[in-house]
Protein backbone atom coordinates (compact mmCIF):
# COMPACT_ATOMS: atom_id res chain seq x y z
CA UNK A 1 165.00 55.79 4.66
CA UNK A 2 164.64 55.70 1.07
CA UNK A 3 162.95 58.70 -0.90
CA UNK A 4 159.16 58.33 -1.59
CA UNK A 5 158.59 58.83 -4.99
CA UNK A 6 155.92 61.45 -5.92
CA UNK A 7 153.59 61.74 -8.87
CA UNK A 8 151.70 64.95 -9.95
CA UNK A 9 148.38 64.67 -11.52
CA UNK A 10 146.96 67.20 -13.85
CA UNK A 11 144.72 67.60 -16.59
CA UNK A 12 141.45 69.59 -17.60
CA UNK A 13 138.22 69.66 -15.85
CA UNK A 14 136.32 66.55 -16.86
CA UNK A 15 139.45 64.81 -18.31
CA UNK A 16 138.79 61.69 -16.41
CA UNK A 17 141.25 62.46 -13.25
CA UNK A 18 138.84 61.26 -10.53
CA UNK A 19 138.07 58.34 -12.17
CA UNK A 20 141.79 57.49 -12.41
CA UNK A 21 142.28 58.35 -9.01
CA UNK A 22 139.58 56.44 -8.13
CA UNK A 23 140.86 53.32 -10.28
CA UNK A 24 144.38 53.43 -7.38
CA UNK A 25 143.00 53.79 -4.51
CA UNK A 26 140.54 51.26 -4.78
CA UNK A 27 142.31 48.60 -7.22
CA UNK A 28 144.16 45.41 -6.40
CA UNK A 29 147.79 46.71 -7.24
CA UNK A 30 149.72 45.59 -4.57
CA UNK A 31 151.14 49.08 -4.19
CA UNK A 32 150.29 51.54 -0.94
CA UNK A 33 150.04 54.84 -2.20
CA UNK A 34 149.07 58.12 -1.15
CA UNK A 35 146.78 59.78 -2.82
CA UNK A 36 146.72 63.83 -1.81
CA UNK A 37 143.79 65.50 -3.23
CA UNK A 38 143.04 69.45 -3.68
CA UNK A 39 140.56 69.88 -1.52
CA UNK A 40 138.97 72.73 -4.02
CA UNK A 41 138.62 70.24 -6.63
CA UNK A 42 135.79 70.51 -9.44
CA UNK A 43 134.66 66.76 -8.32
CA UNK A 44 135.49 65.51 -4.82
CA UNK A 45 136.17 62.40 -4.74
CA UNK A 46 134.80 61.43 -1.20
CA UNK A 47 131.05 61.45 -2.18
CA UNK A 48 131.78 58.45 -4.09
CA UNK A 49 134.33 56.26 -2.46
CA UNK A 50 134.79 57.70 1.18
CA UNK A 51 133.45 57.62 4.14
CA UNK A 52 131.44 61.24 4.25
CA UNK A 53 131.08 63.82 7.19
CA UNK A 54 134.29 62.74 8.98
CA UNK A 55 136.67 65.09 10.13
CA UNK A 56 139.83 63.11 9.39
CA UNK A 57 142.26 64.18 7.17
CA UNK A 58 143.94 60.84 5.94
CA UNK A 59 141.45 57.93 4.87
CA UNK A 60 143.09 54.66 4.70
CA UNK A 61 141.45 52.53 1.96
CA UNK A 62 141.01 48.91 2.01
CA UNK A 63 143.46 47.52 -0.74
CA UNK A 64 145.92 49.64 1.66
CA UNK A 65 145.97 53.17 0.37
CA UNK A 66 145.84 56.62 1.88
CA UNK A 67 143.45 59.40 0.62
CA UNK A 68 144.16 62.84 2.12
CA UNK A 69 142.59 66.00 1.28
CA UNK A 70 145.12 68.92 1.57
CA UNK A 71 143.60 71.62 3.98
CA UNK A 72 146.73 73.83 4.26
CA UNK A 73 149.67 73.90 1.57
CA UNK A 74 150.90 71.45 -0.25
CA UNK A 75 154.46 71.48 1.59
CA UNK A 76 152.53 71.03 5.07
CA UNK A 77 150.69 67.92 4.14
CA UNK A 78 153.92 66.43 2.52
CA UNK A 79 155.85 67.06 5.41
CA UNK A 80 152.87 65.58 7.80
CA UNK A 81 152.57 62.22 5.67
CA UNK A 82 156.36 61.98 5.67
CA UNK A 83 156.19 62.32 9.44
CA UNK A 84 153.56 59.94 9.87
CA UNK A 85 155.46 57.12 7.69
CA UNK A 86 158.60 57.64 10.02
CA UNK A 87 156.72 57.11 13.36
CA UNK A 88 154.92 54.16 11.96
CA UNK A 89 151.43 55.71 11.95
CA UNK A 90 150.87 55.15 8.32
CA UNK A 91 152.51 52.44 5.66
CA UNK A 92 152.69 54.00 2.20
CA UNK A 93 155.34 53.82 -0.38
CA UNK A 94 154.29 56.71 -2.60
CA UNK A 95 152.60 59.82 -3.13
CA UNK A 96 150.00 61.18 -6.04
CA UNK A 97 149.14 64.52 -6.37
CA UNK A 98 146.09 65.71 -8.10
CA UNK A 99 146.34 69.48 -8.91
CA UNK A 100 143.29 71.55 -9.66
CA UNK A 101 142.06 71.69 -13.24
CA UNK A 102 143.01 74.71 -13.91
CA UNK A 103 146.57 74.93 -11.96
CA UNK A 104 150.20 75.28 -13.56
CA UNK A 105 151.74 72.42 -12.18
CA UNK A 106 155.10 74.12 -12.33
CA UNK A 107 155.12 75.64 -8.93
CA UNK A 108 154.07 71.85 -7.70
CA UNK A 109 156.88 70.44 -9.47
CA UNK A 110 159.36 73.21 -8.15
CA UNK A 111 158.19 72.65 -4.36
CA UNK A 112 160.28 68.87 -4.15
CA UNK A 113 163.22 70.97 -5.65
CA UNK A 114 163.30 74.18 -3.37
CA UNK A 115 161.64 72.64 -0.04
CA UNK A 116 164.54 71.15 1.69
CA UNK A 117 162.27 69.33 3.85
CA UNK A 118 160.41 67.93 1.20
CA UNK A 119 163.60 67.48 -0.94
CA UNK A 120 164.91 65.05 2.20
CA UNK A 121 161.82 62.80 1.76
CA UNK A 122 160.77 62.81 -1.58
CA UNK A 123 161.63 62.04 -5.21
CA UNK A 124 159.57 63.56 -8.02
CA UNK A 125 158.72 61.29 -10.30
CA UNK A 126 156.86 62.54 -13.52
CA UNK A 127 153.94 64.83 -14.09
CA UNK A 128 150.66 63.05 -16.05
CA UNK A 129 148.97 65.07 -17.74
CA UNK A 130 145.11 63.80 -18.68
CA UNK A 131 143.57 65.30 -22.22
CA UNK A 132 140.02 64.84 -22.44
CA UNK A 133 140.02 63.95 -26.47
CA UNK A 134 136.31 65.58 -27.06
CA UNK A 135 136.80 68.48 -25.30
CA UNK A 136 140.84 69.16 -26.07
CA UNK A 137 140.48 71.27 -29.11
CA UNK A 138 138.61 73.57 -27.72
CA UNK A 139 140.42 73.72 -24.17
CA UNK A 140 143.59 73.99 -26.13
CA UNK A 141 142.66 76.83 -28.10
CA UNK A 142 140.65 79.05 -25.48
CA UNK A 143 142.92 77.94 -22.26
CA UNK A 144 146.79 78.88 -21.65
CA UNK A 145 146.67 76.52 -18.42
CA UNK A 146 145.34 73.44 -20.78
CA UNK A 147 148.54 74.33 -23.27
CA UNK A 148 150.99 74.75 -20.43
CA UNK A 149 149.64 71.12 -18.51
CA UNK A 150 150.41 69.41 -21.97
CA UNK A 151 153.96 71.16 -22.01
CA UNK A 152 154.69 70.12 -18.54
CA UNK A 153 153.89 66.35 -19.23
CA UNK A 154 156.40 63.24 -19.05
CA UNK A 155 153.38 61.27 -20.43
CA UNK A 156 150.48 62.39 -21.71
CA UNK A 157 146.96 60.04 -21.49
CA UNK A 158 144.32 61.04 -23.62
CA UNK A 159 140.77 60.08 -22.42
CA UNK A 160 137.24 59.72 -23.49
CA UNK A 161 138.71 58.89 -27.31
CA UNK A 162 135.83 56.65 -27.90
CA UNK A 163 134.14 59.81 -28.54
CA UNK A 164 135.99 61.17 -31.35
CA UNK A 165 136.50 60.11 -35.04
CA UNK A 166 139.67 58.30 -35.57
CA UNK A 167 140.87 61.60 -37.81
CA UNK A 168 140.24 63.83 -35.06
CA UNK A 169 142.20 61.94 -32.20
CA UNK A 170 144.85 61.62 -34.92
CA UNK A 171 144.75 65.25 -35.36
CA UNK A 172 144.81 65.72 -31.51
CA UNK A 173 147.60 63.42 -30.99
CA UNK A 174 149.47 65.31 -33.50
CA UNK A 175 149.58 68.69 -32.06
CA UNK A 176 150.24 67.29 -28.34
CA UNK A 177 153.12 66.32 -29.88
CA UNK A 178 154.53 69.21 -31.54
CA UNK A 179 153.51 70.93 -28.33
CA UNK A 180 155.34 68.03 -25.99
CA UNK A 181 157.90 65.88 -27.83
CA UNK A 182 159.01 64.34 -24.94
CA UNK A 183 156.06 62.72 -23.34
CA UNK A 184 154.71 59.46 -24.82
CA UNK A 185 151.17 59.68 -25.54
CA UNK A 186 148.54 56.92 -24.76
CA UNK A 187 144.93 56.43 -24.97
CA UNK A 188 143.38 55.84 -22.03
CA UNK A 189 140.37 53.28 -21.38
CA UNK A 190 140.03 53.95 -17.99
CA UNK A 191 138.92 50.61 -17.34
CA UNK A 192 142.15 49.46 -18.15
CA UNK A 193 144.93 51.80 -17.76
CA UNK A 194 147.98 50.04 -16.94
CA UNK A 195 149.54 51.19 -13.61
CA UNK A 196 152.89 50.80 -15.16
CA UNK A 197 152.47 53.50 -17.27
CA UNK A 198 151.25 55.75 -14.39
CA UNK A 199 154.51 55.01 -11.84
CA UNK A 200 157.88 55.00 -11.90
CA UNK A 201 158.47 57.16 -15.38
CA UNK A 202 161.70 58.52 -13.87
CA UNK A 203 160.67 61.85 -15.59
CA UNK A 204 162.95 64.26 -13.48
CA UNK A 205 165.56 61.60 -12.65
CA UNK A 206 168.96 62.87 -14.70
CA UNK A 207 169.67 59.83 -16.40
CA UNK A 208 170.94 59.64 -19.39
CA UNK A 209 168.10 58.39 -22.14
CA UNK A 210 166.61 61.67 -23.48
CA UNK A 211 163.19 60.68 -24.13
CA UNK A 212 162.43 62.90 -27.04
CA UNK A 213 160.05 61.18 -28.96
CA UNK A 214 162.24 59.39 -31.71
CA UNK A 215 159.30 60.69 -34.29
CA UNK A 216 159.83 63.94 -33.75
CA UNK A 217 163.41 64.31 -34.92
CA UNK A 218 163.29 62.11 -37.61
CA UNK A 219 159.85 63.94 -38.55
CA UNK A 220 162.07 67.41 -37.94
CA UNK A 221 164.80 66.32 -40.28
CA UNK A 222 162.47 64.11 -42.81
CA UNK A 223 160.69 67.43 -43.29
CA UNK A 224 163.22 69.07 -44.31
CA UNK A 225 164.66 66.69 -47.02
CA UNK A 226 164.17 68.88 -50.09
CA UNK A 227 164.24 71.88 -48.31
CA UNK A 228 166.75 74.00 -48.40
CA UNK A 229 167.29 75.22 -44.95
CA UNK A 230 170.70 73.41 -44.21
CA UNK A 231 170.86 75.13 -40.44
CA UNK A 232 168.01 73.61 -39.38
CA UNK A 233 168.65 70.30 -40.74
CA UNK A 234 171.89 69.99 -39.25
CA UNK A 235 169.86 71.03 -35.93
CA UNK A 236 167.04 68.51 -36.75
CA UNK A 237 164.52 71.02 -35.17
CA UNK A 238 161.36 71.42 -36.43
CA UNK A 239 160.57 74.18 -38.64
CA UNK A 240 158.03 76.71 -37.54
CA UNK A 241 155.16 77.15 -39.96
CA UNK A 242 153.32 80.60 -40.24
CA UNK A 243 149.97 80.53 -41.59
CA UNK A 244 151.37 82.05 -44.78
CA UNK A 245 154.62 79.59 -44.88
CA UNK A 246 155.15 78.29 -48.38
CA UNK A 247 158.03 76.13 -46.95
CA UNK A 248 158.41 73.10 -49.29
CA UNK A 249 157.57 70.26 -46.43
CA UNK A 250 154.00 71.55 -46.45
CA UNK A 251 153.72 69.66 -50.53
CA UNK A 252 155.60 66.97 -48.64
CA UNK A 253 153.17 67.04 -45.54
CA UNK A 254 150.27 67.05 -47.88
CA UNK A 255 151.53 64.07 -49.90
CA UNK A 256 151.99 62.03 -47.00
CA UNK A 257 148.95 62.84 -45.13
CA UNK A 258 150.72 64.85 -42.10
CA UNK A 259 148.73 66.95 -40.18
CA UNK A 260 149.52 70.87 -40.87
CA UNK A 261 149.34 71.39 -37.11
CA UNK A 262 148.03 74.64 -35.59
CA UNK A 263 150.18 77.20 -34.49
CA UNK A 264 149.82 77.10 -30.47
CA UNK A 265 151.63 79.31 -27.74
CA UNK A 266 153.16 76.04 -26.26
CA UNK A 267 155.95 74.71 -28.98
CA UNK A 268 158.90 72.88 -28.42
CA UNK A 269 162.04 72.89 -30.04
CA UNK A 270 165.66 70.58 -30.47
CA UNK A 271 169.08 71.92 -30.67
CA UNK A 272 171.59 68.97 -31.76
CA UNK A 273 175.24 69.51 -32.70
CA UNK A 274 178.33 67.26 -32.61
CA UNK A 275 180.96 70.03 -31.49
CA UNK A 276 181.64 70.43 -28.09
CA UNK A 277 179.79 73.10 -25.44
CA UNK A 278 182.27 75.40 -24.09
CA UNK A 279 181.75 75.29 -20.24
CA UNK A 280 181.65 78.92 -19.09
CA UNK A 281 179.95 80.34 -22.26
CA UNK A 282 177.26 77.71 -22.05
CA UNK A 283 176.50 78.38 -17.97
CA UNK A 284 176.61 81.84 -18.77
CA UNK A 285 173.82 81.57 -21.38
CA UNK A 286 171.79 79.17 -19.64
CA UNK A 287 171.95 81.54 -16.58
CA UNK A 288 170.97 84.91 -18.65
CA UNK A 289 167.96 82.54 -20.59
CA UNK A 290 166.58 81.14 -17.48
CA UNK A 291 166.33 84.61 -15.60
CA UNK A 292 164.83 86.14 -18.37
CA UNK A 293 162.48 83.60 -19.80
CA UNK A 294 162.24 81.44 -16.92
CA UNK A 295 158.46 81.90 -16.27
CA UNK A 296 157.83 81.19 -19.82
CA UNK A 297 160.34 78.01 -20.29
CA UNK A 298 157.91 74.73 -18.91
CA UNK A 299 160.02 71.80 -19.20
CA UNK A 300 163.96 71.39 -20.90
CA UNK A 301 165.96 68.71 -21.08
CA UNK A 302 169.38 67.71 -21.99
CA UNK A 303 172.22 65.42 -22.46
CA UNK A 304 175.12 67.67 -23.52
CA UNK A 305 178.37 67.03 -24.41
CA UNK A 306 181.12 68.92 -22.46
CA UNK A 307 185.07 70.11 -23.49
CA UNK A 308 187.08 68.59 -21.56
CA UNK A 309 184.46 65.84 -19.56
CA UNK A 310 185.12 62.09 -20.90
CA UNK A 311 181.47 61.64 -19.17
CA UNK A 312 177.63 62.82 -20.89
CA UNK A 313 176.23 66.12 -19.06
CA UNK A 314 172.46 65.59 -18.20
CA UNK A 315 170.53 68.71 -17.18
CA UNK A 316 167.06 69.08 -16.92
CA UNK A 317 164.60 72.08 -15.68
CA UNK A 318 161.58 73.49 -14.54
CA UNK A 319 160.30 77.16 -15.01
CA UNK A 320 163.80 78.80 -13.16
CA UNK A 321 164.93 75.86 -11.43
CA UNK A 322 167.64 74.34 -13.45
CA UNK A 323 170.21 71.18 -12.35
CA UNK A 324 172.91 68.99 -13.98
CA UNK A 325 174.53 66.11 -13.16
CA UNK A 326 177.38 63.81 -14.16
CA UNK A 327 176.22 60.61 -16.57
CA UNK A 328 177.78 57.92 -17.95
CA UNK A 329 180.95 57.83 -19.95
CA UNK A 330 181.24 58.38 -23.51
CA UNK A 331 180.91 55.14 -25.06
CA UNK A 332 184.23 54.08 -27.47
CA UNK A 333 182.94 53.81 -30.36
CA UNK A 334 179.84 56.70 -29.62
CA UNK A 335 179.47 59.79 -31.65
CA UNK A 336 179.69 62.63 -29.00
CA UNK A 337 177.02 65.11 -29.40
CA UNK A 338 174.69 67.31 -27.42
CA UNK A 339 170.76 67.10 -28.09
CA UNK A 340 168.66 69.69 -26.33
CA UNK A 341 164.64 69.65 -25.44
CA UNK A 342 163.02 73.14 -25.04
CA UNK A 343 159.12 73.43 -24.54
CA UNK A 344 157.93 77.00 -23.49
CA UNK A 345 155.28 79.51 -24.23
CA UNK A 346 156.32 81.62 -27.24
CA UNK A 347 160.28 81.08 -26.55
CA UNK A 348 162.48 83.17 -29.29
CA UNK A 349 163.72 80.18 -30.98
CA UNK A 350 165.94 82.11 -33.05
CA UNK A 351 167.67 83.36 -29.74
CA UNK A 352 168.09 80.30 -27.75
CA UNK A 353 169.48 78.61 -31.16
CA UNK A 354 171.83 81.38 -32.03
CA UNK A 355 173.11 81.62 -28.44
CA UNK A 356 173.26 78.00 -28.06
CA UNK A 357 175.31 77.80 -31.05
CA UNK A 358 177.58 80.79 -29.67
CA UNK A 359 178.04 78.32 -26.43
CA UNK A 360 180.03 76.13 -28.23
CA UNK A 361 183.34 75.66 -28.84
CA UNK A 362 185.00 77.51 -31.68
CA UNK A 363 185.62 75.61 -34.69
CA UNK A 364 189.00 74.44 -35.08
């Protein structure tokens, strides 16, 4: 039997996740999904759309999907709905997850890696994250859990925008994405919120696109075009500003209208280079980072390029859970080079850089 693909739902309180959870399971999609809800949610959503004082667990809906609330862990009810799809019982093809407001999704994420029973029936698909546009700012600022939800995203909706100025969701959408390169941002009328952009994102699978935002390196190494820091231009990561910085891209910024973005716990950084990764030195490293940091490190993401592999390297993690995997060949006429994805809580940039740096092979 194929793998069911999963889909982890997070986002602050008030963000707008019942109403999107509402919008699948009672929408004409044509899909049969499973919708597992923590049962200590802020809002249940049964009042509304189920049927109340029952003592089932698993509510079938009628355009065909499945609400369940979970009552013990997460694993259990995963295993139970995997069971029931095997004997028949219930028809579904997928699984979303809403997490609590205020919950790290990371431990979520790491249970379809480290659960082998899980691991045999499903596929993790992508973590949403919902940002409630009016409320954000202030979230992000007072709440570590808001900061880390945005850094765990593969796509990142923002809701409730009709209730900001155009400057501030600008603002807002700027400094999700110094936070969270990699996850596409979209506004979200919940009315119409395209299931397309909700399934199937492929945000764990290994493949080989790195979906960095193509803005952010070109913003990392436009930024830097007068500047005279060489290193990090031939890195094209983005520069760190301090409150005091008098770096030159701040005139630049200014000139162009950029957002000076504020200085959260949550950053993300890119290490690029076209010289090879020396196998041992760079396991090594990524071994000794992970243990230490691991806790800290959210989401990374890689396609590296390998002595002595003719194929790309794609490895991806979570928290300390790290994997690689064999991707495509180097195209002929393809520029080899390695382009890393970081986003953590207060990672030593300078460390990771210098050591990924010492990971590669000597110069000639």
């Amino acid at each position: 039997m194929s793998l069911i693909p999963a889909t982890i739902l997070t986002g602050f309180l008030g963000s707008g996740k019942t109403t999107l959870l509402k919008r699948i399971l009672t929408e004409a999609h044509g899909q049969k999904i499973a919708v597992i809800e923590n049962e200590f949610g802020e809002e249940n959503i049964d009042s509304d759309i189920l049927v109340s004082d029952t003592q089932e667990q698993i509510i079938q809906m009628s355009n065909g999907c499945v609400c369940c609330t979970i009552r013990e862990d997460l694993r259990t009810t995963l295993q139970d709905l995997a069971e029931k799809k095997r004997k028949g019982e219930l028809d579904f093809d997928r699984v979303v997850i809403e997490t609590t407001g205020l919950a790290d999704p990371g431990p979520v994420a790491q249970t379809f890696f480290m659960d082998d029973e899980v691991a045999e029936s499903y596929l993790l698909d992508a973590i949403l994250t919902l940002v409630d546009a009016k409320h954000a700012p202030e979230q992000l600022n007072e709440r570590q859990e808001a900061r880390r939800q945005v850094g765990f995203a593969d796509q990142i909706f923002i809701s409730k925008s009709d209730l900001v100025s155009a400057d501030a969701l600008d603002a807002l959408s700027h400094r999700l994405q110094h936070m969270n390169p990699r996850a596409p941002r979209h506004i979200a009328h919940f009315g119409e919120m395209d299931i397309k952009n909700v399934l199937d994102l492929h945000g764990f699978n290994l493949n080989a696109t790195l979906d960095i935002d193509p803005e952010f390196l070109s913003a990392g190494e436009h930024a830097h075009d007068h500047a005279h820091h060489d290193h990090d231009h031939a890195h094209g990561h983005d520069h760190a500003h301090g409150p005091d910085c008098d770096h030159p891209s701040h005139a630049h910024e200014a000139q162009h209208g950029h957002h000076h973005h504020i200085d959260d716990d949550v950053k993300s950084f890119v290490f690029k280079s076209e010289r090879p990764f020396d196998p041992g030195k760079l396991e090594d490293f990524l071994g000794a980072i992970v243990n230490i940091y691991g806790p800290r490190m959210l989401r990374y993401k890689g396609v590296l390029y390998m002595q002595g592999s003719e194929r790309k390297v794609i490895f991806q993690g979570v928290h300390q859970l790290m994997g690689s995997d064999l991707g495509p060949k180097w195209g002929a006429n393809e520029v080899k080079s390695s382009k890393l994805v970081f986003i953590g809580i207060d990672l030593p940039k300078d460390i990771l850089l210098q050591g990924m740096e010492q990971s590669l092979v000597a110069s000639p």
